[in-house]
N, C-alpha and C. Protein backbone atom coordinates (compact mmCIF):
# COMPACT_ATOMS: atom_id res chain seq x y z
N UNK A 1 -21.05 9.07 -53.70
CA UNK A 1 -19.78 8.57 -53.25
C UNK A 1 -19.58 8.79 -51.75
N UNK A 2 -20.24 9.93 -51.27
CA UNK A 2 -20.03 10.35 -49.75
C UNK A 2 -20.91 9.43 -49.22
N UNK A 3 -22.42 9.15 -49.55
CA UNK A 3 -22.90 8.48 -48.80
C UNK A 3 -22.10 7.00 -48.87
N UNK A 4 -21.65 6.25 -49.42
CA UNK A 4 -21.09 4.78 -49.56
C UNK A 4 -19.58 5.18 -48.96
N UNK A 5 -19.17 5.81 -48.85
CA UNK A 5 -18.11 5.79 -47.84
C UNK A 5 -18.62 5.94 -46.67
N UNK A 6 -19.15 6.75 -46.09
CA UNK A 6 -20.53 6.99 -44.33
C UNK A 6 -20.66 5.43 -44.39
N UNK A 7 -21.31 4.78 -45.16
CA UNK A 7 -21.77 3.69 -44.64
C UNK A 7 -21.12 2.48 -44.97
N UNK A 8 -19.68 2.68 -45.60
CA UNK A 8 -18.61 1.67 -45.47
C UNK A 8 -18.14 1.88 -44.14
N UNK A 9 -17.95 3.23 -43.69
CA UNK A 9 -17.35 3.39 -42.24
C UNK A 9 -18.29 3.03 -41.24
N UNK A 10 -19.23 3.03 -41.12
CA UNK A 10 -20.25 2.63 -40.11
C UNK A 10 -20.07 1.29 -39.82
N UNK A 11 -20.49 0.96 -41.20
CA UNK A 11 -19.98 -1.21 -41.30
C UNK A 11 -19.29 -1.55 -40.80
N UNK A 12 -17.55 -0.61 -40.91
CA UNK A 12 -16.64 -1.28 -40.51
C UNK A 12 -16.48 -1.18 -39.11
N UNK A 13 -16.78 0.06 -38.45
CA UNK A 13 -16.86 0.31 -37.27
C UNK A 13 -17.61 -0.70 -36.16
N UNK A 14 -18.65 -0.82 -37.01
CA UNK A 14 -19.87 -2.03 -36.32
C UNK A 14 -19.19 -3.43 -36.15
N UNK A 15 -18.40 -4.10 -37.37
CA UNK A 15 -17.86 -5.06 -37.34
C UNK A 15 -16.54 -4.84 -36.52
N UNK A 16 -15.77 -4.11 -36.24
CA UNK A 16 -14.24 -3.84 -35.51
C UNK A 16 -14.77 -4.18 -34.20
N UNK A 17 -16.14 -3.31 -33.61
CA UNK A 17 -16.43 -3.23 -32.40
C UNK A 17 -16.70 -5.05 -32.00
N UNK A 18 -17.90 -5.19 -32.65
CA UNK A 18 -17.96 -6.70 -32.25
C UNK A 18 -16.93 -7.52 -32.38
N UNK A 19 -15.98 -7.28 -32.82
CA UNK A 19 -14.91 -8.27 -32.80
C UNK A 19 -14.54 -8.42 -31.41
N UNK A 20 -14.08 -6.88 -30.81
CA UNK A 20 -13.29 -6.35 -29.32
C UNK A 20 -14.49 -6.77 -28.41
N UNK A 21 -15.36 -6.91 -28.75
CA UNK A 21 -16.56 -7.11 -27.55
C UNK A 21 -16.42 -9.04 -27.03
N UNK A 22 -16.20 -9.56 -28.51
CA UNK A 22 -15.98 -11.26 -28.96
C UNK A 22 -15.13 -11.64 -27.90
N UNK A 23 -13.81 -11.06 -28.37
CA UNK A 23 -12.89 -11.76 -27.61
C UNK A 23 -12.53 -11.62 -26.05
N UNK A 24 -12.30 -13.00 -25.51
CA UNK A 24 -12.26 -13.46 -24.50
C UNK A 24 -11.72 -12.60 -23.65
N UNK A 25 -11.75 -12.11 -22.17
CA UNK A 25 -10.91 -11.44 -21.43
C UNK A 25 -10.33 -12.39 -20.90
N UNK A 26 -8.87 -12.57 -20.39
CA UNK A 26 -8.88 -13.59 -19.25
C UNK A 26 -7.78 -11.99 -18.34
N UNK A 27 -8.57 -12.64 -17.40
CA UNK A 27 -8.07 -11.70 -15.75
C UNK A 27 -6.29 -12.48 -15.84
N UNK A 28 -5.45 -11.03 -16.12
CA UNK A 28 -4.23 -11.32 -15.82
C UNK A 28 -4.02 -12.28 -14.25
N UNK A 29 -3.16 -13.06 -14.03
CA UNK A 29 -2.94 -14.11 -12.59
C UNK A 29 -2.56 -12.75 -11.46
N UNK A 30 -3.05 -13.41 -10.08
CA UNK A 30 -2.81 -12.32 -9.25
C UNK A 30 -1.06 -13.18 -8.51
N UNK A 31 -0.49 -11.71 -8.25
CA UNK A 31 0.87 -12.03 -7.82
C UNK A 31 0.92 -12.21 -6.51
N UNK A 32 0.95 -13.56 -6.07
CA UNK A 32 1.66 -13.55 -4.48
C UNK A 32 2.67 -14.10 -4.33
N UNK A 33 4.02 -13.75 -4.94
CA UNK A 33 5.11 -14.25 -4.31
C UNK A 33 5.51 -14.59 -2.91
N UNK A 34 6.13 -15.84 -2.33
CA UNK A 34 6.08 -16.37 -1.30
C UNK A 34 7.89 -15.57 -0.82
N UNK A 35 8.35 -15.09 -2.03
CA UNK A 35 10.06 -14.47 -1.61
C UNK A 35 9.60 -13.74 -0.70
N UNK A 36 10.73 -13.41 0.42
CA UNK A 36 10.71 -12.45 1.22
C UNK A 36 11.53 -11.12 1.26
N UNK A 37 10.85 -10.34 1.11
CA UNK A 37 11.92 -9.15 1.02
C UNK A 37 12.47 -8.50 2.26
N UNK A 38 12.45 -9.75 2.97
CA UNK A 38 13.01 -9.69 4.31
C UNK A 38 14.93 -9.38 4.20
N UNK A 39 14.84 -8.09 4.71
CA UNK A 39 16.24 -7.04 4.25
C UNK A 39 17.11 -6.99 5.91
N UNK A 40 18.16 -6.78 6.08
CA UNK A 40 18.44 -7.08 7.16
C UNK A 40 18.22 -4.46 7.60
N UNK A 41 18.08 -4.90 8.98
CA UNK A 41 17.91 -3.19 9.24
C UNK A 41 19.20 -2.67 9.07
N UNK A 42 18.70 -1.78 8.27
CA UNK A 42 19.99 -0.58 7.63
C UNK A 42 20.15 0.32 8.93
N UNK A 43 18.73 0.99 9.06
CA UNK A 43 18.82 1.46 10.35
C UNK A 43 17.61 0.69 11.22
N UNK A 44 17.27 1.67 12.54
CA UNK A 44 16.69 0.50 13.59
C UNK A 44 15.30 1.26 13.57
N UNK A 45 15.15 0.51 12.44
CA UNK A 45 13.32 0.40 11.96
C UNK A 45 12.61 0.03 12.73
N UNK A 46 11.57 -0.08 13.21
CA UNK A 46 10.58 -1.39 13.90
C UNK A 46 9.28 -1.19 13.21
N UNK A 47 9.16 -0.38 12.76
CA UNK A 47 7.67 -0.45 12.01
C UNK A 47 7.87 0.36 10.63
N UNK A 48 6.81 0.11 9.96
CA UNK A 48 6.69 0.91 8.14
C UNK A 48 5.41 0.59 7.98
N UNK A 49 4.93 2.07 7.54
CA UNK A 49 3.54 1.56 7.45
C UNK A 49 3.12 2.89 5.90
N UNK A 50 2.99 2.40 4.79
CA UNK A 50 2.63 3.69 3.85
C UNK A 50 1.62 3.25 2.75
N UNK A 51 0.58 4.06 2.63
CA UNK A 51 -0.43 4.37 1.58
C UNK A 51 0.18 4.84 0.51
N UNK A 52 -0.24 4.27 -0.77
CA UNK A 52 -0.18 5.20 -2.03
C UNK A 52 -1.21 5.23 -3.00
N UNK A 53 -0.60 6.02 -4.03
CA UNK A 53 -1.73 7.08 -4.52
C UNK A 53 -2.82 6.21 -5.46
N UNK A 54 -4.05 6.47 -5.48
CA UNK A 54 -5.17 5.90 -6.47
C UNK A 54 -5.78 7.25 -7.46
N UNK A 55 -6.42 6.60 -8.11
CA UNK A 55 -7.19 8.03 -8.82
C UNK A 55 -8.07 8.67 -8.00
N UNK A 56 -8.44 8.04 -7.16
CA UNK A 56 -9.60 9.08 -6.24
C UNK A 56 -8.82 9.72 -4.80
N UNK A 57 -9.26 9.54 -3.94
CA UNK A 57 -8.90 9.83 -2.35
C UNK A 57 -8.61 9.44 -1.85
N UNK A 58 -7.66 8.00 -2.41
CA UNK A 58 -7.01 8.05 -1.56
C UNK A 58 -5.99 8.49 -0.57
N UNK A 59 -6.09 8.34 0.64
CA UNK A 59 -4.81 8.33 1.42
C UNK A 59 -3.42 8.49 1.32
N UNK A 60 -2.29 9.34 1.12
CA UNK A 60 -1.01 8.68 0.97
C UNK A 60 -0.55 9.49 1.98
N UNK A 61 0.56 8.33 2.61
CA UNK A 61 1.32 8.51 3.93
C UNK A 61 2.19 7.83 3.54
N UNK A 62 3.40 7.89 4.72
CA UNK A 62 4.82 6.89 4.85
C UNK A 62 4.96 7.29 6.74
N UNK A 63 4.82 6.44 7.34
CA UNK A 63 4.90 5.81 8.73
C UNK A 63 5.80 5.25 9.17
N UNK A 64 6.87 5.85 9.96
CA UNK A 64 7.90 4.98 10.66
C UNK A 64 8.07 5.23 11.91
N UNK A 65 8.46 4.09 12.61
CA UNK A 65 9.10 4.25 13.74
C UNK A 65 10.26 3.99 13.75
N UNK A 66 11.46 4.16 14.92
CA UNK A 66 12.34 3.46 15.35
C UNK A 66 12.16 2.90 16.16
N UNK A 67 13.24 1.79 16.79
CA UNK A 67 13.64 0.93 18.19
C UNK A 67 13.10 2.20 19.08
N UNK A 68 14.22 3.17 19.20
CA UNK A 68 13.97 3.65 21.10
C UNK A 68 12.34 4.74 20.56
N UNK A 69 11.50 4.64 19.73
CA UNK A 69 10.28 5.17 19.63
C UNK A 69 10.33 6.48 19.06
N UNK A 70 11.23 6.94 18.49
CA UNK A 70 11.17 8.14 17.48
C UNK A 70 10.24 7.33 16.17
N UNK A 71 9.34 8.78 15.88
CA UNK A 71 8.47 8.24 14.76
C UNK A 71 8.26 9.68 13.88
N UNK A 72 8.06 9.55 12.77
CA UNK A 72 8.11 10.34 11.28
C UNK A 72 6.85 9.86 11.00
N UNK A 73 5.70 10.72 10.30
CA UNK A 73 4.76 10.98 9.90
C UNK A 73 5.58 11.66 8.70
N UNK A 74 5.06 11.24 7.46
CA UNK A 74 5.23 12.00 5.91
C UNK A 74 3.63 11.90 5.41
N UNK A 75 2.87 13.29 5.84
CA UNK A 75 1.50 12.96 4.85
C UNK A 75 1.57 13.73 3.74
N UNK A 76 1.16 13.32 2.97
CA UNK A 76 1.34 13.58 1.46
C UNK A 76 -0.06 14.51 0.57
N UNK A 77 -0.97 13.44 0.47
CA UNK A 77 -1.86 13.75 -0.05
C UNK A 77 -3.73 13.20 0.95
N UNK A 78 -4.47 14.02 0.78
CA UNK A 78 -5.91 13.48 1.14
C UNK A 78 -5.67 12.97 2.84
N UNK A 79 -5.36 13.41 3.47
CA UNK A 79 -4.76 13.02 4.91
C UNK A 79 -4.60 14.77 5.51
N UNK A 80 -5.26 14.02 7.31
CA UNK A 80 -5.21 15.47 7.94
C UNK A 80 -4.15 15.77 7.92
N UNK A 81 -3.31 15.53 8.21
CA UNK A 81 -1.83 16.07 8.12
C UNK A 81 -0.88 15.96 7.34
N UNK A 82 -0.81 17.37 6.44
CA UNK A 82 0.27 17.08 5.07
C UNK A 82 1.55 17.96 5.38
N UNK A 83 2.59 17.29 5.08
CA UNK A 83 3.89 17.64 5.72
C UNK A 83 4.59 16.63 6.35
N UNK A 84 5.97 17.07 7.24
CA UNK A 84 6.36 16.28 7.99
C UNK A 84 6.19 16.33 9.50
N UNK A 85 5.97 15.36 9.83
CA UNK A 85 5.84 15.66 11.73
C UNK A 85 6.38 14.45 12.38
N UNK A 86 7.13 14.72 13.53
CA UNK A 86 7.09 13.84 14.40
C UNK A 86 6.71 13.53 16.08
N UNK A 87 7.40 12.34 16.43
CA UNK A 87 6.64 12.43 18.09
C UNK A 87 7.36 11.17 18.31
N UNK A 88 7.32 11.27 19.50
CA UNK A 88 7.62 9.77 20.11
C UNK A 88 6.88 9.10 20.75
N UNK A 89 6.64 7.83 20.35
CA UNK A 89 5.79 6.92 20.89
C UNK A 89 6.49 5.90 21.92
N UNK A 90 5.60 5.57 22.94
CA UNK A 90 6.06 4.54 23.80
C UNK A 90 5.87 3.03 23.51
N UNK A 91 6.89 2.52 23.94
CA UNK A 91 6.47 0.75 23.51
C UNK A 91 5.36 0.19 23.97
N UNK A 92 4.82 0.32 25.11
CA UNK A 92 3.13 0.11 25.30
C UNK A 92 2.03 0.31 24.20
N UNK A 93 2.47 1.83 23.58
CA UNK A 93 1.50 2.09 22.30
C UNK A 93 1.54 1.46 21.37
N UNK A 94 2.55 0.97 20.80
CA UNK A 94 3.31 -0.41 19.62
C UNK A 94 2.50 -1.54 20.10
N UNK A 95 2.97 -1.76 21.51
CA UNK A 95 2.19 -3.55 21.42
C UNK A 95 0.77 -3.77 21.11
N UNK A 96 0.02 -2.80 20.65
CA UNK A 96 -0.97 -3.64 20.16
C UNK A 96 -0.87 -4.16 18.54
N UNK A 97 -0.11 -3.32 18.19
CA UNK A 97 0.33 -3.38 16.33
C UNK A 97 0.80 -4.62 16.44
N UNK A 98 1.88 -5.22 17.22
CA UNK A 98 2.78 -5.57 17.57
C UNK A 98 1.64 -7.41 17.69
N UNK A 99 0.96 -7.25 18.70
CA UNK A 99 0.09 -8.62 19.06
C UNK A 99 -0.81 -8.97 17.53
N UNK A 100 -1.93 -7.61 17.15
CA UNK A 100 -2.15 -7.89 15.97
C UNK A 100 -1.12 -8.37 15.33
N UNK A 101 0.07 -8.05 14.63
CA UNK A 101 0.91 -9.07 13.76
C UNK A 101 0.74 -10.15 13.99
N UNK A 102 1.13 -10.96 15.29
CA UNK A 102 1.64 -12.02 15.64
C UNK A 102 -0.10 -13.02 15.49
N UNK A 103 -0.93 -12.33 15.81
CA UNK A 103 -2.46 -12.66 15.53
C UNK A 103 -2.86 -13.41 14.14
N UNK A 104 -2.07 -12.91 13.26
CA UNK A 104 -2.92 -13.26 12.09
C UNK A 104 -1.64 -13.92 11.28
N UNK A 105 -0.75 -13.54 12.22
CA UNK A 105 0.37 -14.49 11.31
C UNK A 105 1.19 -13.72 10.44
N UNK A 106 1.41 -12.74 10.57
CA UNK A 106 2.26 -11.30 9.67
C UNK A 106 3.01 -11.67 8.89
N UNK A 107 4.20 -12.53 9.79
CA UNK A 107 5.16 -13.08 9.39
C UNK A 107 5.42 -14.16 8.70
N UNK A 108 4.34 -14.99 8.44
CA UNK A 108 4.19 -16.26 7.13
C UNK A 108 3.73 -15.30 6.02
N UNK A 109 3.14 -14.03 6.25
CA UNK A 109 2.80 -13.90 4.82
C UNK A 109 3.55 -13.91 3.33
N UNK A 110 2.77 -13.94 2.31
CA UNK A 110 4.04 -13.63 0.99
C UNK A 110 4.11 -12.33 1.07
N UNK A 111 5.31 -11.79 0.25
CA UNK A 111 5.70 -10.65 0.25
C UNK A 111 4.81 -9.94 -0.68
N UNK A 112 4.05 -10.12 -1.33
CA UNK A 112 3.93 -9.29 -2.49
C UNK A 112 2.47 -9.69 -3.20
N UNK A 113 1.41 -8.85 -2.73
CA UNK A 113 -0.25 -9.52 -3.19
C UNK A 113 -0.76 -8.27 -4.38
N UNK A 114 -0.71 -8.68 -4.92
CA UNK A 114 -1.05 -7.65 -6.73
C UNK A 114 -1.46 -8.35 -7.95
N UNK A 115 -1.66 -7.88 -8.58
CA UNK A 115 -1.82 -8.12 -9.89
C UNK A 115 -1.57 -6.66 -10.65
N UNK A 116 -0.90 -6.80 -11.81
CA UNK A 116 -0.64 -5.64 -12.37
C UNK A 116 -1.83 -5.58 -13.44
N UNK A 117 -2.71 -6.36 -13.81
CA UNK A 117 -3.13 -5.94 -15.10
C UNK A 117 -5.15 -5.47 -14.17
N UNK A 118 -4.72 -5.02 -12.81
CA UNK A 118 -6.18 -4.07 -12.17
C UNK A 118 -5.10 -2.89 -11.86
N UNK A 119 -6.08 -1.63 -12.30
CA UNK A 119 -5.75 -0.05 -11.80
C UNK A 119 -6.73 0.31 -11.34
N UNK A 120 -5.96 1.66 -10.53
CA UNK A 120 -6.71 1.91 -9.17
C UNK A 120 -6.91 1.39 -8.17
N UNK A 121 -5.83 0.84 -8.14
CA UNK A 121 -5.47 0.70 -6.75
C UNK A 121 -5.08 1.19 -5.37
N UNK A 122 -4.46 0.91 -4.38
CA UNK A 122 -3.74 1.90 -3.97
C UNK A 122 -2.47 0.85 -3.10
N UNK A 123 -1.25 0.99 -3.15
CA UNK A 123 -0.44 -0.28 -2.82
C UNK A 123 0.01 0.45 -1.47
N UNK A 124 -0.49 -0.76 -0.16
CA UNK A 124 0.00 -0.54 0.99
C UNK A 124 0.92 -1.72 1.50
N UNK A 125 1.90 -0.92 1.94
CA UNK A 125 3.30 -1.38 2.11
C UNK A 125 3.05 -1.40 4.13
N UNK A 126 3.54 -2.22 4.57
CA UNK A 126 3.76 -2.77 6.13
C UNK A 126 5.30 -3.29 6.35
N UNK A 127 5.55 -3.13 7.19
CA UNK A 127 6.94 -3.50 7.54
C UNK A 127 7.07 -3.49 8.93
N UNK A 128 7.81 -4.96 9.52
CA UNK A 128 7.47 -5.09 10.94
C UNK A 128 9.17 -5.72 11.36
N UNK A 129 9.83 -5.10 12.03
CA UNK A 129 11.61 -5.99 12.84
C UNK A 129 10.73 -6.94 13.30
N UNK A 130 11.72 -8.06 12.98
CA UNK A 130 11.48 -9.54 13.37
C UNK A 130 12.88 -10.29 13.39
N UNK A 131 13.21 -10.62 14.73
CA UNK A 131 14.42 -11.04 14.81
C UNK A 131 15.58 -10.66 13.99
N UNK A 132 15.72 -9.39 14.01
CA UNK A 132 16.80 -8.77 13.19
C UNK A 132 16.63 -8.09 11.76
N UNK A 133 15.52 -8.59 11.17
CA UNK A 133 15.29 -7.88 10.09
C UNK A 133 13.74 -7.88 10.28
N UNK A 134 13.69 -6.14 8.99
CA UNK A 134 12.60 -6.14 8.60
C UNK A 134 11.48 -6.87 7.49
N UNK A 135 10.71 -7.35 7.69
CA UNK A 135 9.47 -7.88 7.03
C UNK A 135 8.89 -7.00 6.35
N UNK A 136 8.56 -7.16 5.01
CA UNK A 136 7.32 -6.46 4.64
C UNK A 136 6.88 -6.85 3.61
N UNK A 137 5.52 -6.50 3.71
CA UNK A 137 4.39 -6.65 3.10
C UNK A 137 3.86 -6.04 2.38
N UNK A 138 3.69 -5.88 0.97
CA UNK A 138 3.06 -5.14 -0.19
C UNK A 138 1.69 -5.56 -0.40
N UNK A 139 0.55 -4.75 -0.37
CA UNK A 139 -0.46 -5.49 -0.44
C UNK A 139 -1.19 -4.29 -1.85
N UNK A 140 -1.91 -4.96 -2.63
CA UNK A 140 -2.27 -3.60 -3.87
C UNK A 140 -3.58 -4.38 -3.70
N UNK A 141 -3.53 -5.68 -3.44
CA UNK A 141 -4.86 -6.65 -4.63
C UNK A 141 -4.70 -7.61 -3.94
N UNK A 142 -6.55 -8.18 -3.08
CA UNK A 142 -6.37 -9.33 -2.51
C UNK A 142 -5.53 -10.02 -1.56
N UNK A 143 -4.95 -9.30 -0.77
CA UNK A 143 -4.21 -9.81 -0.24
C UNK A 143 -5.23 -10.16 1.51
N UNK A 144 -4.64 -10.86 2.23
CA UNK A 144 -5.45 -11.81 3.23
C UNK A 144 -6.05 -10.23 3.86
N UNK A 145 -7.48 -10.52 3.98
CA UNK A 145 -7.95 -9.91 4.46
C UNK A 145 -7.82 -9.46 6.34
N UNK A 146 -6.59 -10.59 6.49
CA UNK A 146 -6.75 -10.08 8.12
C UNK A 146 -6.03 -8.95 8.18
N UNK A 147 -5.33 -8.54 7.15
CA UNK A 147 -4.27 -7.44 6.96
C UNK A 147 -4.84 -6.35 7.21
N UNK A 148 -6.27 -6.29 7.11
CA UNK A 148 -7.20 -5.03 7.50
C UNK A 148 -7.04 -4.30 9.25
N UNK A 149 -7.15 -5.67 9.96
CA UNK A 149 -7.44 -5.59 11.04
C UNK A 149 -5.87 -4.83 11.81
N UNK A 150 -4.72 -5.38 11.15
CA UNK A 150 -3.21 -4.88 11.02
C UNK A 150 -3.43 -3.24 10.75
N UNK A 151 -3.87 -3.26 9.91
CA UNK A 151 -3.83 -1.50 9.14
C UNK A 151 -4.80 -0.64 10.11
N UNK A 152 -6.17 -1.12 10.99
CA UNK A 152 -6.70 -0.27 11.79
C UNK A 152 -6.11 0.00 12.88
N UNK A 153 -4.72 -1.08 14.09
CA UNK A 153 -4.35 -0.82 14.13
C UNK A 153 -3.13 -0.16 14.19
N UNK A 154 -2.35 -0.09 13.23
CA UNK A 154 -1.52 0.92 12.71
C UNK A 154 -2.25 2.42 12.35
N UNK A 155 -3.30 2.61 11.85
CA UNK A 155 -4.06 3.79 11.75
C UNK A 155 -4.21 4.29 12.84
N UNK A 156 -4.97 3.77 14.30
CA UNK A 156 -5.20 3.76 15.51
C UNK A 156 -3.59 4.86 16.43
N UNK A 157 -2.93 4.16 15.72
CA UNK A 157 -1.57 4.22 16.89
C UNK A 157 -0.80 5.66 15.98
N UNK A 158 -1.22 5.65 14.60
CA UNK A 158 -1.17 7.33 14.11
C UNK A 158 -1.80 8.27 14.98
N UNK A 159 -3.17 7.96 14.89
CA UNK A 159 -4.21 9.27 15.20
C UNK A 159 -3.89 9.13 17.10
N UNK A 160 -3.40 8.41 17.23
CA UNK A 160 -3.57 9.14 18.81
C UNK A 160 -1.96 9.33 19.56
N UNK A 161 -1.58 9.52 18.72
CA UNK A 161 -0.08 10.45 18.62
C UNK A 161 -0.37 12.17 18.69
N UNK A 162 0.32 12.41 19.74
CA UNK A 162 1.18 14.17 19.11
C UNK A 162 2.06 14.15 18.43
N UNK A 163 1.34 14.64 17.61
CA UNK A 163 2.78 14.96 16.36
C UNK A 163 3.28 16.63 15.84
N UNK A 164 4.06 16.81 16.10
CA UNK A 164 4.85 18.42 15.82
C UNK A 164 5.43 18.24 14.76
N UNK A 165 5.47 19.58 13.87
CA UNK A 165 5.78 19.80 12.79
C UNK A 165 7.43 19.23 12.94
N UNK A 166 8.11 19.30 11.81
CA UNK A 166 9.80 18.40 11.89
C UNK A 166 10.13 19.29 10.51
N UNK A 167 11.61 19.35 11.04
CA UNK A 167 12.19 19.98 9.47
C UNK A 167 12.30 19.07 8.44
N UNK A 168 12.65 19.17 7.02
CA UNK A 168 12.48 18.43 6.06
C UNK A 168 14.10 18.07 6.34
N UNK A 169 14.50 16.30 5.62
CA UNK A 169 15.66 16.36 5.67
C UNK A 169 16.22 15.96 4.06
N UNK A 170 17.27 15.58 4.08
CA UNK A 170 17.48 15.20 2.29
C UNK A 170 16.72 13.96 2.24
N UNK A 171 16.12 13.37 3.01
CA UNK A 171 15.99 12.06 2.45
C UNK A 171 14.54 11.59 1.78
N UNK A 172 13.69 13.09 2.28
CA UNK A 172 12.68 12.95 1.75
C UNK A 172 12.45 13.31 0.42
């Protein structure tokens, strides 16, 4: 009786599996909404720039500037600098972020390049003032590859900052 149950379960196991192997995958659609989550400035943003978390190493940060060049560093995780820091940057140092945008077209992009049904990702968020409000850009999956060239420099205009430690405030 033990052996014919072992090898009813084997059978069935064998047959369950090939079933799940059978059927079709289809790749959930990737999301590029063309809406803009173009928000008018609460406060006087000019840049947003943040990494988030994947299962491996990635990166996570949150990057801001203001108008007159106060800037917040939040590193989080897998990044030389974990904590809060800030510094002020000059508008000379911005305009290259600033030309890259306008380079590749920042501002036609859709808001929102993902697909939810890939993990492990890591969703990087951009945000640029543009005539009164901020722009931004969610990118997780596929999204235009010139966006790379955007993110080196925004990375660029991190690392060659002084940045001093900053007290924590409620908002973090």
């Amino acid at each position: 009786m033990r052996i014919s149950l072992l090898v009813f379960s084997i059978l069935l196991m064998t047959v369950s599996c090939m079933k799940q192997r059978s059927a079709p995958q289809a790749e959930p659609p990737i999301t590029q909404r063309s809406e803009r989550p173009v928000t008018p400035i609460v406060t006087d943003t000019m840049l947003y720039y943040s990494r988030g978390a994947c299962y491996g190493m990635c990166p996570i940060f949150e990057f801001t500037v203001m108008k007159d060049g106060r800037a917040v560093y939040i590193g989080k995780n897998h990044v030389d600098r974990i904590g809060r820091f800030q510094a002020v940057i000059k508008h000379s140092d911005i305009a290259p972020v600033l030309q890259k945008a306008n380079e590749i077209g920042y501002f036609e992009l859709n808001a929102v390049y993902d697909n939810e049904g890939v993990q492990d990702l890591p969703n990087i968020i951009t945000g640029i003032a543009h005539n009164g409000k901020l722009h931004l850009v969610r990118n997780r999956y596929k999204g235009p590859t010139a966006l790379r060239m955007l993110y080196l420099e925004l990375d660029s205009l991190i690392a060659n900052q002084t940045w001093n430690p900053a007290t924590a405030t409620k908002q973090d």
